[in-house]
Every structure is written in structure tokens, then in C-alpha cells.
C-alpha atoms as a PDB file:
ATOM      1  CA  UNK A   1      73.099 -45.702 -26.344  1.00  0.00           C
ATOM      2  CA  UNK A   2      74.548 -41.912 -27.227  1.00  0.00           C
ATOM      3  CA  UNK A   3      72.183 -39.721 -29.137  1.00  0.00           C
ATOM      4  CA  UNK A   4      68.794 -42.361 -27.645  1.00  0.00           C
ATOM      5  CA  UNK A   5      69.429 -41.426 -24.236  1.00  0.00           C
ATOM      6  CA  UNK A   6      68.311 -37.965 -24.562  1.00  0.00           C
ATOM      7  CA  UNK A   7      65.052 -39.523 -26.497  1.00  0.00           C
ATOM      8  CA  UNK A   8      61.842 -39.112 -24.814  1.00  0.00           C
ATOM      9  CA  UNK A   9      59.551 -40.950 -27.541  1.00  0.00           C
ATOM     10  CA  UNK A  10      56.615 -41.769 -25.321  1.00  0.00           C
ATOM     11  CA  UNK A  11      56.920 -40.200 -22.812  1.00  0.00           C
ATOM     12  CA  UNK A  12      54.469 -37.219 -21.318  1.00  0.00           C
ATOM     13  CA  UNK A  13      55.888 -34.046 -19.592  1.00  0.00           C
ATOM     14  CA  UNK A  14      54.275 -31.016 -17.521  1.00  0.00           C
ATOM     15  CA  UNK A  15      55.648 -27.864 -17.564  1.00  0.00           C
ATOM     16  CA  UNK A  16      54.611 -25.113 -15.327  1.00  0.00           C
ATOM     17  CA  UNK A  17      55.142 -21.130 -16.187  1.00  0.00           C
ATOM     18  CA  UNK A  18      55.383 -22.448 -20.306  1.00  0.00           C
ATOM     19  CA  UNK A  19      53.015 -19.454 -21.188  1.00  0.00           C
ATOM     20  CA  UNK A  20      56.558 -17.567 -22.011  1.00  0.00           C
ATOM     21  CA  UNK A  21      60.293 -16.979 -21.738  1.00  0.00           C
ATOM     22  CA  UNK A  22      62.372 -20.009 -20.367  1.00  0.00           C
ATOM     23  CA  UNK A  23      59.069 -22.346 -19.574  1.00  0.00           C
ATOM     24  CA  UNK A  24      57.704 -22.105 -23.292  1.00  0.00           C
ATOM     25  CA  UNK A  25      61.303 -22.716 -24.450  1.00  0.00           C
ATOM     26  CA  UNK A  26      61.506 -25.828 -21.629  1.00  0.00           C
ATOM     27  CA  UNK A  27      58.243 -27.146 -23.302  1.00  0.00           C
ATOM     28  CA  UNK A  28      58.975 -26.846 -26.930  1.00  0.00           C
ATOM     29  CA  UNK A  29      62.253 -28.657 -26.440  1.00  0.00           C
ATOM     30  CA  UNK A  30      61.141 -31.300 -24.604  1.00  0.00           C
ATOM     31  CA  UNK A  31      58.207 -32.034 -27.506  1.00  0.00           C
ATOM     32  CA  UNK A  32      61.185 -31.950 -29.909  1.00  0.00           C
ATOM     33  CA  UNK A  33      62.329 -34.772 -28.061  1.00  0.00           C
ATOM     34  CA  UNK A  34      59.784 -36.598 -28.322  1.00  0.00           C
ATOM     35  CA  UNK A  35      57.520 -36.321 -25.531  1.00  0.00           C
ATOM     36  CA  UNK A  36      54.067 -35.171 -25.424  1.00  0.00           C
ATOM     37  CA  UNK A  37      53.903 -32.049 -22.887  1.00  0.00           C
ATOM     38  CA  UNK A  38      51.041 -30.500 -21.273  1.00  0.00           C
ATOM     39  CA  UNK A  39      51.717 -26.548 -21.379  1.00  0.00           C
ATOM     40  CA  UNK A  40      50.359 -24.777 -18.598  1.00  0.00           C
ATOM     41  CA  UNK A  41      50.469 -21.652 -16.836  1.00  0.00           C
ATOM     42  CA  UNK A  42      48.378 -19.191 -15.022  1.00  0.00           C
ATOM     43  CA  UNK A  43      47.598 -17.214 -17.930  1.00  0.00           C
ATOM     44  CA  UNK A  44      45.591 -19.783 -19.849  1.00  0.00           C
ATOM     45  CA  UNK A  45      45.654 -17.720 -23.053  1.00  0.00           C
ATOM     46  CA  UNK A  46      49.435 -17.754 -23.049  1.00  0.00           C
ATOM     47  CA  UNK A  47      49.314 -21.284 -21.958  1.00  0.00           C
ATOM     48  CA  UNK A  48      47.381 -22.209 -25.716  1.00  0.00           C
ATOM     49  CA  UNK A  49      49.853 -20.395 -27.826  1.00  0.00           C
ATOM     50  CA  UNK A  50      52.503 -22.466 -26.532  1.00  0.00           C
ATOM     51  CA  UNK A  51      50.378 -25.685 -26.828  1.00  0.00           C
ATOM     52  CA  UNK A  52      49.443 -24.517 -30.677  1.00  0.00           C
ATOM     53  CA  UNK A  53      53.172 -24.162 -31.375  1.00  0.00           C
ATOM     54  CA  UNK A  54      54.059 -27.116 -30.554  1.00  0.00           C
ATOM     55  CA  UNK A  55      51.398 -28.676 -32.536  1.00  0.00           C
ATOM     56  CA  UNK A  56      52.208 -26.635 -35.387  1.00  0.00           C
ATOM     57  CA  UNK A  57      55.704 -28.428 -35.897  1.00  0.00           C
ATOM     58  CA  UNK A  58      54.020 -31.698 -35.861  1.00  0.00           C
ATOM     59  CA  UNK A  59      54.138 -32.036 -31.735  1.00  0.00           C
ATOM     60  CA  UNK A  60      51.766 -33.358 -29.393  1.00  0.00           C
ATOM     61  CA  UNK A  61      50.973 -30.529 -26.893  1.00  0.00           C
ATOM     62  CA  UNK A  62      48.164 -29.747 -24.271  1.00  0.00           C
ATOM     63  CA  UNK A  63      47.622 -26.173 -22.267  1.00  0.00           C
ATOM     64  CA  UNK A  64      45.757 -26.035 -19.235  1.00  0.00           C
ATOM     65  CA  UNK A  65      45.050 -23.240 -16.563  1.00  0.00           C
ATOM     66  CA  UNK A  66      46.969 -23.749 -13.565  1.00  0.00           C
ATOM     67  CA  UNK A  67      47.294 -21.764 -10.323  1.00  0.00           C
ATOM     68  CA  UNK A  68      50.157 -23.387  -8.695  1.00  0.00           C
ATOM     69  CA  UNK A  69      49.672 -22.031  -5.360  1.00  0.00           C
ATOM     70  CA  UNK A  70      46.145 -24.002  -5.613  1.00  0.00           C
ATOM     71  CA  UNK A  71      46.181 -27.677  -4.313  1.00  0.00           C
ATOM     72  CA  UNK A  72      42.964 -28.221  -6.226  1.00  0.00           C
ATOM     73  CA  UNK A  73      43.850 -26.832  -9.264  1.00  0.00           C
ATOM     74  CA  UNK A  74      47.184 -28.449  -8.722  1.00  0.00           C
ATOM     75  CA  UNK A  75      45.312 -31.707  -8.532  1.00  0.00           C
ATOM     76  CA  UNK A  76      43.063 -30.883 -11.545  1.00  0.00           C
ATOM     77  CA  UNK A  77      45.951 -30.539 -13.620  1.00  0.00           C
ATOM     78  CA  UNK A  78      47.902 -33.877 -12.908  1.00  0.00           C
ATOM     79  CA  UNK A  79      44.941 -35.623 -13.032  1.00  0.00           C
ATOM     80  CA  UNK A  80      44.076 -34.076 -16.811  1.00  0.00           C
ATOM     81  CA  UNK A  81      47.623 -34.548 -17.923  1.00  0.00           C
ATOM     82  CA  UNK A  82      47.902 -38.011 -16.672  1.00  0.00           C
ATOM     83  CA  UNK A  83      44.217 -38.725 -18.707  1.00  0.00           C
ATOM     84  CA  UNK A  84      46.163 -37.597 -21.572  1.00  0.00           C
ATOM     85  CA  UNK A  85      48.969 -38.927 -21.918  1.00  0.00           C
ATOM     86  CA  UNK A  86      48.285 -42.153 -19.934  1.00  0.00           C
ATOM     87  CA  UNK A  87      50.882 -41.398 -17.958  1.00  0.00           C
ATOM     88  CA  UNK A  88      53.572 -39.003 -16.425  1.00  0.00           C
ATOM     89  CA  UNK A  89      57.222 -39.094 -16.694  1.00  0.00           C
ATOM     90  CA  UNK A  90      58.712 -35.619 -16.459  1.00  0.00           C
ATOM     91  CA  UNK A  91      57.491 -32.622 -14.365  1.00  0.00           C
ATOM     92  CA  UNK A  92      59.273 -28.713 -14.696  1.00  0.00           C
ATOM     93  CA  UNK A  93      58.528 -26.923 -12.000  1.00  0.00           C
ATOM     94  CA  UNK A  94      59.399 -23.578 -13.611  1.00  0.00           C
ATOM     95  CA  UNK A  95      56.779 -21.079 -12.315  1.00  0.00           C
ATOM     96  CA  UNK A  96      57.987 -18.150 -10.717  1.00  0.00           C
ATOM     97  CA  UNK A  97      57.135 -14.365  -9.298  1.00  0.00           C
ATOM     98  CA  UNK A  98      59.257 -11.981  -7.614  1.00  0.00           C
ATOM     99  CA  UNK A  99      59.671  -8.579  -6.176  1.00  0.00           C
ATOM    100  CA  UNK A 100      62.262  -6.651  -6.472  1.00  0.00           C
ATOM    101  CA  UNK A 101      62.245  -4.274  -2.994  1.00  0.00           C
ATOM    102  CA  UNK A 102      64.322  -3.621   0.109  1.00  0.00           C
ATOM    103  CA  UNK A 103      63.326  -6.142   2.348  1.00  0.00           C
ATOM    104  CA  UNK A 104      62.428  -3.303   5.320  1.00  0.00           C
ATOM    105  CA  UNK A 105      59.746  -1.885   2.630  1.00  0.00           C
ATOM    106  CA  UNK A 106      58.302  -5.118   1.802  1.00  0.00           C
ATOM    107  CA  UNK A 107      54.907  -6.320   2.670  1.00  0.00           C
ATOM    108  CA  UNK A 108      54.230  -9.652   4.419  1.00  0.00           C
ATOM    109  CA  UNK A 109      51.484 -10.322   1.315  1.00  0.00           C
ATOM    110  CA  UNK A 110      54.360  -9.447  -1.209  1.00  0.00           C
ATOM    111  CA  UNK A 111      56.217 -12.423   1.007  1.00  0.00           C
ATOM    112  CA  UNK A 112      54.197 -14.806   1.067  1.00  0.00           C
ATOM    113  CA  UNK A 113      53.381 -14.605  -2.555  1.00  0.00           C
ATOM    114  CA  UNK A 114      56.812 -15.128  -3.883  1.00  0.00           C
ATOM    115  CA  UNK A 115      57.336 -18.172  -1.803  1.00  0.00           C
ATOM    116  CA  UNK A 116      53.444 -19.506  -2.726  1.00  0.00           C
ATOM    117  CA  UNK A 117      54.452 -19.768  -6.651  1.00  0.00           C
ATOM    118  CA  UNK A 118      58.136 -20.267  -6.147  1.00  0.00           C
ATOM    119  CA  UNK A 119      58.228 -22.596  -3.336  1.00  0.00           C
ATOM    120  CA  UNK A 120      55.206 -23.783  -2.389  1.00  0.00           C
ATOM    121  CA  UNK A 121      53.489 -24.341  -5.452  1.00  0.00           C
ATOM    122  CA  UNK A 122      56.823 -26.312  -6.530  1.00  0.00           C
ATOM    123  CA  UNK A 123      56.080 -28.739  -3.686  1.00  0.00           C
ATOM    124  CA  UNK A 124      52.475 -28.704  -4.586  1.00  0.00           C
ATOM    125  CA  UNK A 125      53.110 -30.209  -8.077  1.00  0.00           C
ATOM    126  CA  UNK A 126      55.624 -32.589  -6.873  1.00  0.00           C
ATOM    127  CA  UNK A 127      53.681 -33.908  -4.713  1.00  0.00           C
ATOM    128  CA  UNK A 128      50.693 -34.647  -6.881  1.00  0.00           C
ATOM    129  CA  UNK A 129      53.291 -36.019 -10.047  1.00  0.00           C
ATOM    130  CA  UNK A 130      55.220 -38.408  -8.176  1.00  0.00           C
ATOM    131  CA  UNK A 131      51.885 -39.866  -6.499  1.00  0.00           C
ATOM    132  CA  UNK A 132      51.355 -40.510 -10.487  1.00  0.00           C
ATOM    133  CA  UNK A 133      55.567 -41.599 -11.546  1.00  0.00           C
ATOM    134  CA  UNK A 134      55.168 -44.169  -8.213  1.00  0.00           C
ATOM    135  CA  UNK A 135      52.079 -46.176  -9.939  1.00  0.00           C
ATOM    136  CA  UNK A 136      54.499 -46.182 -13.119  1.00  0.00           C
ATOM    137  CA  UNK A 137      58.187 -46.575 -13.939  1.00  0.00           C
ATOM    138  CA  UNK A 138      59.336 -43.016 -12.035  1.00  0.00           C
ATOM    139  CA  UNK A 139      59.936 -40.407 -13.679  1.00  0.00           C
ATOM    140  CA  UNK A 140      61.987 -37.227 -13.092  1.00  0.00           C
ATOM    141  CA  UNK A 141      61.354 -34.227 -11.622  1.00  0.00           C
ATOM    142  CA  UNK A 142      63.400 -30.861 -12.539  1.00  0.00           C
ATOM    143  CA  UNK A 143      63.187 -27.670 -10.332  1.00  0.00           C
ATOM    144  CA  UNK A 144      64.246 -24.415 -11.759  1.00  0.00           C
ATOM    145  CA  UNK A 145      65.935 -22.404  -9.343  1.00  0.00           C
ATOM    146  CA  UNK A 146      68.688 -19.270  -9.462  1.00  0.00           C
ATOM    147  CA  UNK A 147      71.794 -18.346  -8.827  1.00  0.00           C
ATOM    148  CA  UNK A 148      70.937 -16.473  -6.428  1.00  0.00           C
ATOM    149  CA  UNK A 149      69.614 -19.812  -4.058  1.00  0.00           C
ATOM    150  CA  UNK A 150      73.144 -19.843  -3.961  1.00  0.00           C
ATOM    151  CA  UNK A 151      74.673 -16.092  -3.671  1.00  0.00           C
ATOM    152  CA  UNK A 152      72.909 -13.033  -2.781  1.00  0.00           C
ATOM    153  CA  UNK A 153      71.140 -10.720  -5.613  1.00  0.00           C
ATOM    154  CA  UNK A 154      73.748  -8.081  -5.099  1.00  0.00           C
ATOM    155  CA  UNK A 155      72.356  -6.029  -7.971  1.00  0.00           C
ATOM    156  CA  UNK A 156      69.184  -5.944  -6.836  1.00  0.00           C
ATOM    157  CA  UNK A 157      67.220  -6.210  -3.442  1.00  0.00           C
ATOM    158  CA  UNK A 158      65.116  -9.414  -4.039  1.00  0.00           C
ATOM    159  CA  UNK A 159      65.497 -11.239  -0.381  1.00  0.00           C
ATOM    160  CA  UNK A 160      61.901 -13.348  -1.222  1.00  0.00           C
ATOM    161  CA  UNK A 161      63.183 -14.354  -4.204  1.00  0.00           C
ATOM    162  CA  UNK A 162      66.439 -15.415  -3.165  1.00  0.00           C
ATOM    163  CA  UNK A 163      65.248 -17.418   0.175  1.00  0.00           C
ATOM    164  CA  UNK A 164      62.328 -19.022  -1.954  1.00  0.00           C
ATOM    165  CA  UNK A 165      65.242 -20.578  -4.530  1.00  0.00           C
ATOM    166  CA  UNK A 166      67.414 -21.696  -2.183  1.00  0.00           C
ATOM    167  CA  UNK A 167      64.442 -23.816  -0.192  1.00  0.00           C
ATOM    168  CA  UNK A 168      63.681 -25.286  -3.992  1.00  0.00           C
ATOM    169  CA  UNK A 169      67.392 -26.409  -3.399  1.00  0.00           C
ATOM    170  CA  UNK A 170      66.483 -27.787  -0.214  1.00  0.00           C
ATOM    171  CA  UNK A 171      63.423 -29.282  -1.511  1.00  0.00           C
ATOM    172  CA  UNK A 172      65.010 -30.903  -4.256  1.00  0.00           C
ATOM    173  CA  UNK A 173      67.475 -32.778  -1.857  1.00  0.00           C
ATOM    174  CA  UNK A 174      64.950 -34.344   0.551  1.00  0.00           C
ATOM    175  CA  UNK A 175      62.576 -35.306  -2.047  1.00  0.00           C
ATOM    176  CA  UNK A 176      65.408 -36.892  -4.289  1.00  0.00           C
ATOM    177  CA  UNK A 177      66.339 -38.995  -1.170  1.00  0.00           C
ATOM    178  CA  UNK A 178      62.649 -39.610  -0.169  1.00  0.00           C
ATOM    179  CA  UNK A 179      61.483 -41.175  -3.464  1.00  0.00           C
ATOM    180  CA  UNK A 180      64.496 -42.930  -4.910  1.00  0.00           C
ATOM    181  CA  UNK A 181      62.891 -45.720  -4.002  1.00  0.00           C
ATOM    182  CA  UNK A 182      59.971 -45.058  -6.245  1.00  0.00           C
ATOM    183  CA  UNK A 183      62.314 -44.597  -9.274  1.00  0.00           C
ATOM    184  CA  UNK A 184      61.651 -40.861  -9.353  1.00  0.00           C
ATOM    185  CA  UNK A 185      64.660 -38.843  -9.537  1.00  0.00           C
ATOM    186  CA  UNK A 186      64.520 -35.132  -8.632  1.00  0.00           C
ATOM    187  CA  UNK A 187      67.145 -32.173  -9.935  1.00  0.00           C
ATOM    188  CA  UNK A 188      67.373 -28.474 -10.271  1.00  0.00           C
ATOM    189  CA  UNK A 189      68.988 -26.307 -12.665  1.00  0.00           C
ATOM    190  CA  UNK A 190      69.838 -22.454 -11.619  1.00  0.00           C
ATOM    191  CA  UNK A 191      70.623 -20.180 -14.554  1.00  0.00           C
ATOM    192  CA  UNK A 192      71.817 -16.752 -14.392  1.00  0.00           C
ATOM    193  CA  UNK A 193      69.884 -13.629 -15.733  1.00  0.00           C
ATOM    194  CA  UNK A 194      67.934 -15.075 -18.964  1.00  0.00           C
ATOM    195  CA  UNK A 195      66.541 -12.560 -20.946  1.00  0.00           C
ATOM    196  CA  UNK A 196      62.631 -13.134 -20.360  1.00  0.00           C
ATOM    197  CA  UNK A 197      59.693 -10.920 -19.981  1.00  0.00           C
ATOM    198  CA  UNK A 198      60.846 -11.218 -15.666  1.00  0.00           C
ATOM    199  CA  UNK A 199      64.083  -9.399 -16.680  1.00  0.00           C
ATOM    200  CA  UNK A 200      63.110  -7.505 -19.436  1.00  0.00           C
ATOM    201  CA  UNK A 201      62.884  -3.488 -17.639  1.00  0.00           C
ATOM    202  CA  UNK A 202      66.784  -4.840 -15.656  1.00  0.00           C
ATOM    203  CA  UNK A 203      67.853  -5.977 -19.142  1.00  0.00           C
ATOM    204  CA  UNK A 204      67.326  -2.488 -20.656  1.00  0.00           C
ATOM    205  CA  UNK A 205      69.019  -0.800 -18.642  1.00  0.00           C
ATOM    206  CA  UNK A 206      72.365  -0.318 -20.098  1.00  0.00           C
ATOM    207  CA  UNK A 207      74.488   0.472 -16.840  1.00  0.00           C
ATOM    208  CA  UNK A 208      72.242  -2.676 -15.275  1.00  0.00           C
ATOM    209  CA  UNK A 209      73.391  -4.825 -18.383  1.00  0.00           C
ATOM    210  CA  UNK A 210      76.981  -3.758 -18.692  1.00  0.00           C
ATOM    211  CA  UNK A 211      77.455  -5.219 -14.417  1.00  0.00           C
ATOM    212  CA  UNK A 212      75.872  -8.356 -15.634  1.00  0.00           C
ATOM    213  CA  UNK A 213      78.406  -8.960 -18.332  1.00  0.00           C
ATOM    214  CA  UNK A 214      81.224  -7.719 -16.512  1.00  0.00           C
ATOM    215  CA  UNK A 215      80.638 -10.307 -13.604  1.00  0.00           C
ATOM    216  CA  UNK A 216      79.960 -13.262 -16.033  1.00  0.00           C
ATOM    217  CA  UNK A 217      83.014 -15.009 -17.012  1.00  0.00           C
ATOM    218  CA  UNK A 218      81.653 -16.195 -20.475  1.00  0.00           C
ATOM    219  CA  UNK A 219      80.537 -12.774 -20.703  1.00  0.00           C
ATOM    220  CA  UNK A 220      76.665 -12.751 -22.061  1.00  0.00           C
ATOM    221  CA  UNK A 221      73.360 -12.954 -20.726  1.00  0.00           C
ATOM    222  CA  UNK A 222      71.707 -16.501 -21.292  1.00  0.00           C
ATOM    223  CA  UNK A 223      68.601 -16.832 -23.749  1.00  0.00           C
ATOM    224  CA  UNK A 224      66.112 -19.224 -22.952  1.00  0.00           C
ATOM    225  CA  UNK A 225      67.598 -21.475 -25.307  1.00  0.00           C
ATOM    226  CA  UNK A 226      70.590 -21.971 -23.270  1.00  0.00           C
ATOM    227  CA  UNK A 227      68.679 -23.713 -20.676  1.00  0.00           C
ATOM    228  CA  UNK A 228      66.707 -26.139 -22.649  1.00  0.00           C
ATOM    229  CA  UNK A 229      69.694 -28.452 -22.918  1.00  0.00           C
ATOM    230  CA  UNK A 230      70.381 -28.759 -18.987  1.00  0.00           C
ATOM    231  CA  UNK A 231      66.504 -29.745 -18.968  1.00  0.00           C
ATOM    232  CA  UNK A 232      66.801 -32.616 -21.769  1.00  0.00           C
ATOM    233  CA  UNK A 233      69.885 -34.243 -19.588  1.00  0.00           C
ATOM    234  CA  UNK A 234      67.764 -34.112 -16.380  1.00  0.00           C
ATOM    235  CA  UNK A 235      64.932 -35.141 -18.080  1.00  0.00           C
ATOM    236  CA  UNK A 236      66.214 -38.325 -20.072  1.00  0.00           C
ATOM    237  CA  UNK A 237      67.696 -41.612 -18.966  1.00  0.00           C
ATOM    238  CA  UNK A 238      71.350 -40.083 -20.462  1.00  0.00           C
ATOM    239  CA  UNK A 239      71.151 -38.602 -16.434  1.00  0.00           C
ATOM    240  CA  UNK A 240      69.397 -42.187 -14.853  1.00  0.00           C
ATOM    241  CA  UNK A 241      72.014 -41.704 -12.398  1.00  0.00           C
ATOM    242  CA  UNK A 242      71.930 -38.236 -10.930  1.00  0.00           C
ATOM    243  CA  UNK A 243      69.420 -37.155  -8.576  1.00  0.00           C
ATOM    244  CA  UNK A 244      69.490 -34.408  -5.365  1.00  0.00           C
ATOM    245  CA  UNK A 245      72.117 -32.484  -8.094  1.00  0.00           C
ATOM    246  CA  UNK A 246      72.009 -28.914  -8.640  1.00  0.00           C
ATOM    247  CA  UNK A 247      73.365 -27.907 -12.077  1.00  0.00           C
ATOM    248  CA  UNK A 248      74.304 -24.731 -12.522  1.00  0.00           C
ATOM    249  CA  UNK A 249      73.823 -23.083 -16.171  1.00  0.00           C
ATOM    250  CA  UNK A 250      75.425 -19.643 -14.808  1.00  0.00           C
ATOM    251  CA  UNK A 251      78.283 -18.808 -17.400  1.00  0.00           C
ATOM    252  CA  UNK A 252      80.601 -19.212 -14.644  1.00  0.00           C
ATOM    253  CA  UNK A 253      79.294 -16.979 -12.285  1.00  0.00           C
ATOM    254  CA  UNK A 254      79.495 -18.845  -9.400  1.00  0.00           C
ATOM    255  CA  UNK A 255      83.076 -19.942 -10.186  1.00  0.00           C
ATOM    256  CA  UNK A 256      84.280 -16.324  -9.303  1.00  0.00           C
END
């Protein structure tokens, strides 16, 4: 027990968005654990640098091209990750877009493309993993989400954003009930601001920065490294327990 439960020696992950920032992070950590993980992310070329760092420190990494909002490339990719690792225990459904705009100036298109990646193609990938974890022993599925599924983005206008996270909330739920019999346990994490390539021009912005810390109680912005760790729990058997939880990796910001 202790320290073993966290182990995922033989086991094979997909991550989604693991071109960069918190995804590539997700995916390096879980190959530390053990675990062979199939990198992927729309940008292919990203996609293979994360892959060949992983297999650089002695890891056992695939990339692959994936359009999540694409049922058949969706479909593609379980399949080839499946093939590769001869099975499929742990899916991270970390892709995601946004726009930052005031709702009454944004475009239907700019709509329906937040909620494609963040939303849909999160159900998308689901769907196609557990049809795999069902045929084996389960498997767990972890859904990275936001703070602001939960509160509004008050420093910013980002109403696609926010209304996609909180129906990967919602998502998570029903699907944790719906395939606890199949021994598949679904979870989602929502951080506060990370500093990634997403938050990179709000980050900069010293006024911008300076609210952030000021409403954070541990008073930082999270690196992707902070996340990682919320991820291993999820993903292991040290969390065979939880399932339809939300975990929030916030600093405290949604204590106050």
C-alpha cells in the first residue's frame, strides 16, 4: 500500500492538448509513474516533442494527431493507442480553446467552437475510451475543467468558456454514475490561472497579475506542475474510491 498506489507500472494513458503547458506536464508525469502515454494534440508537431521527451528520460511515449471535435479522428486515436499499449486505463481530457469577448460581440462560430473542443470533444473521447476500459478492468477518466465552471470569470468576459466547464462538471457526474458498473471511474480537476501559453498575454499584464494574486488566498499563480499531482491521485488506485468528484486545485479561491 502507500507510495504503490500512486504506481501506474503497466498501465497506458491518453492525454489530449499534451502538445504544451498543463497537458505536456499531465503526460510527462503520468510516464514518470509508470505508464506508457500516448501524447496527442492537434498540433501534431507539438504532439512529437512531448512524445520524444518522454522517451528521452527512459519513458514509453506515443504522439498522434488528434482533432477532438472529430468523431473519426477521435476513433482513430483510441483505436491506435489501444494497438499500442494493448490496452487503456487512463484518459485526460485536457484540450481546450477559448475566447475572451463580451458575450453581445461574440459570434455564434466563436460559440460553438469553444464548446466543440471543450465540451464536446471531451464527451467524444470518453465515449470511445470507456467502450475500450469496459472490455478490460476500467479505468479512469479525468476531466480538466476551471474555476470558473464554478464562479464567473469576473476578470475577464469569457461566457463560452465558463458554460463549456461547468457542462464538463455535469458531464463528469452522469458518466461517473453511468459506468460505475463497468469499473470506470470518472473525475475532474479545476485549477485556477496556470501560467500556460492560454494565459500567457493576461499573465503579463502586471495590473491583470497583481488582481490574480490579490484574490488567491495562497497568493501565486499555479505552474503546470502544480496540477500534475491532483492527476496522479485521480489517475491511480490510491483514489479507487472516488468518482463524480470535482477537485479543486484553486489556491483557495473558491474558499473566499
Amino acid at each position: 500500500m502507500g507510495l504503490d498506489q500512486f504506481s501506474l507500472t503497466g498501465r497506458a494513458a491518453i492525454v489530449t492538448g499534451a502538445g504544451r503547458g498543463i497537458g505536456r506536464a499531465i503526460a510527462r508525469a503520468l510516464s514518470e509513474a509508470g505508464a506508457g502515454v500516448v501524447v496527442c494534440d492537434i498540433d501534431g508537431v507539438s504532439a512529437e516533442a512531448g512524445a520524444a521527451e518522454i522517451r528521452s528520460a527512459g519513458g514509453a511515449a506515443l504522439s498522434a494527431r488528434v482533432d477532438v471535435t472529430q468523431e473519426n479522428s477521435v476513433a482513430d486515436l483510441v483505436e491506435q493507442a489501444a494497438r499500442w499499449g494493448g490496452r487503456l486505463d487512463v484518459l485526460v481530457n485536457n484540450a481546450g480553446v477559448t475566447v475572451q469577448r463580451r458575450t453581445e460581440e461574440l459570434s455564434l462560430e466563436e460559440w460553438n467552437s469553444v464548446l466543440a473542443v471543450n465540451l464536446t470533444g471531451a464527451f467524444l473521447c470518453s465515449k470511445h475510451a470507456a467502450r475500450v476500459m469496459s472490455r478490460g478492468d476500467g479505468g479512469s477518466i479525468v476531466n480538466i475543467a476551471s474555476i470558473h465552471a464554478q464562479v464567473a470569470p469576473a476578470f475577464h468576459r469569457a461566457a463560452a468558456y465558463a458554460a463549456s466547464k461547468a457542462g464538463l462538471l455535469g458531464l463528469t457526474r452522469a458518466l461517473a454514475v453511468e459506468w460505475a458498473p463497468n469499473g470506470i471511474r470518472v473525475n475532474a480537476i479545476c485549477p485556477t490561472y496556470v501560467r500556460t501559453e492560454m494565459t500567457r498575454k493576461q499573465l503579463e499584464d502586471p495590473d491583470y497579475l497583481a488582481r490574480i494574486v490579490e484574490r488567491t488566498p495562497l497568493g501565486r499563480v499555479a505552474d503546470p506542475s502544480d496540477i500534475v499531482g491532483s492527476v496522479l491521485y485521480l489517475a491511480s488506485a490510491a483514489s479507487g474510491m472516488v468518482t463524480g468528484h470535482t477537485l479543486n486545485v484553486d489556491g483557495g479561491w473558491l474558499s473566499v
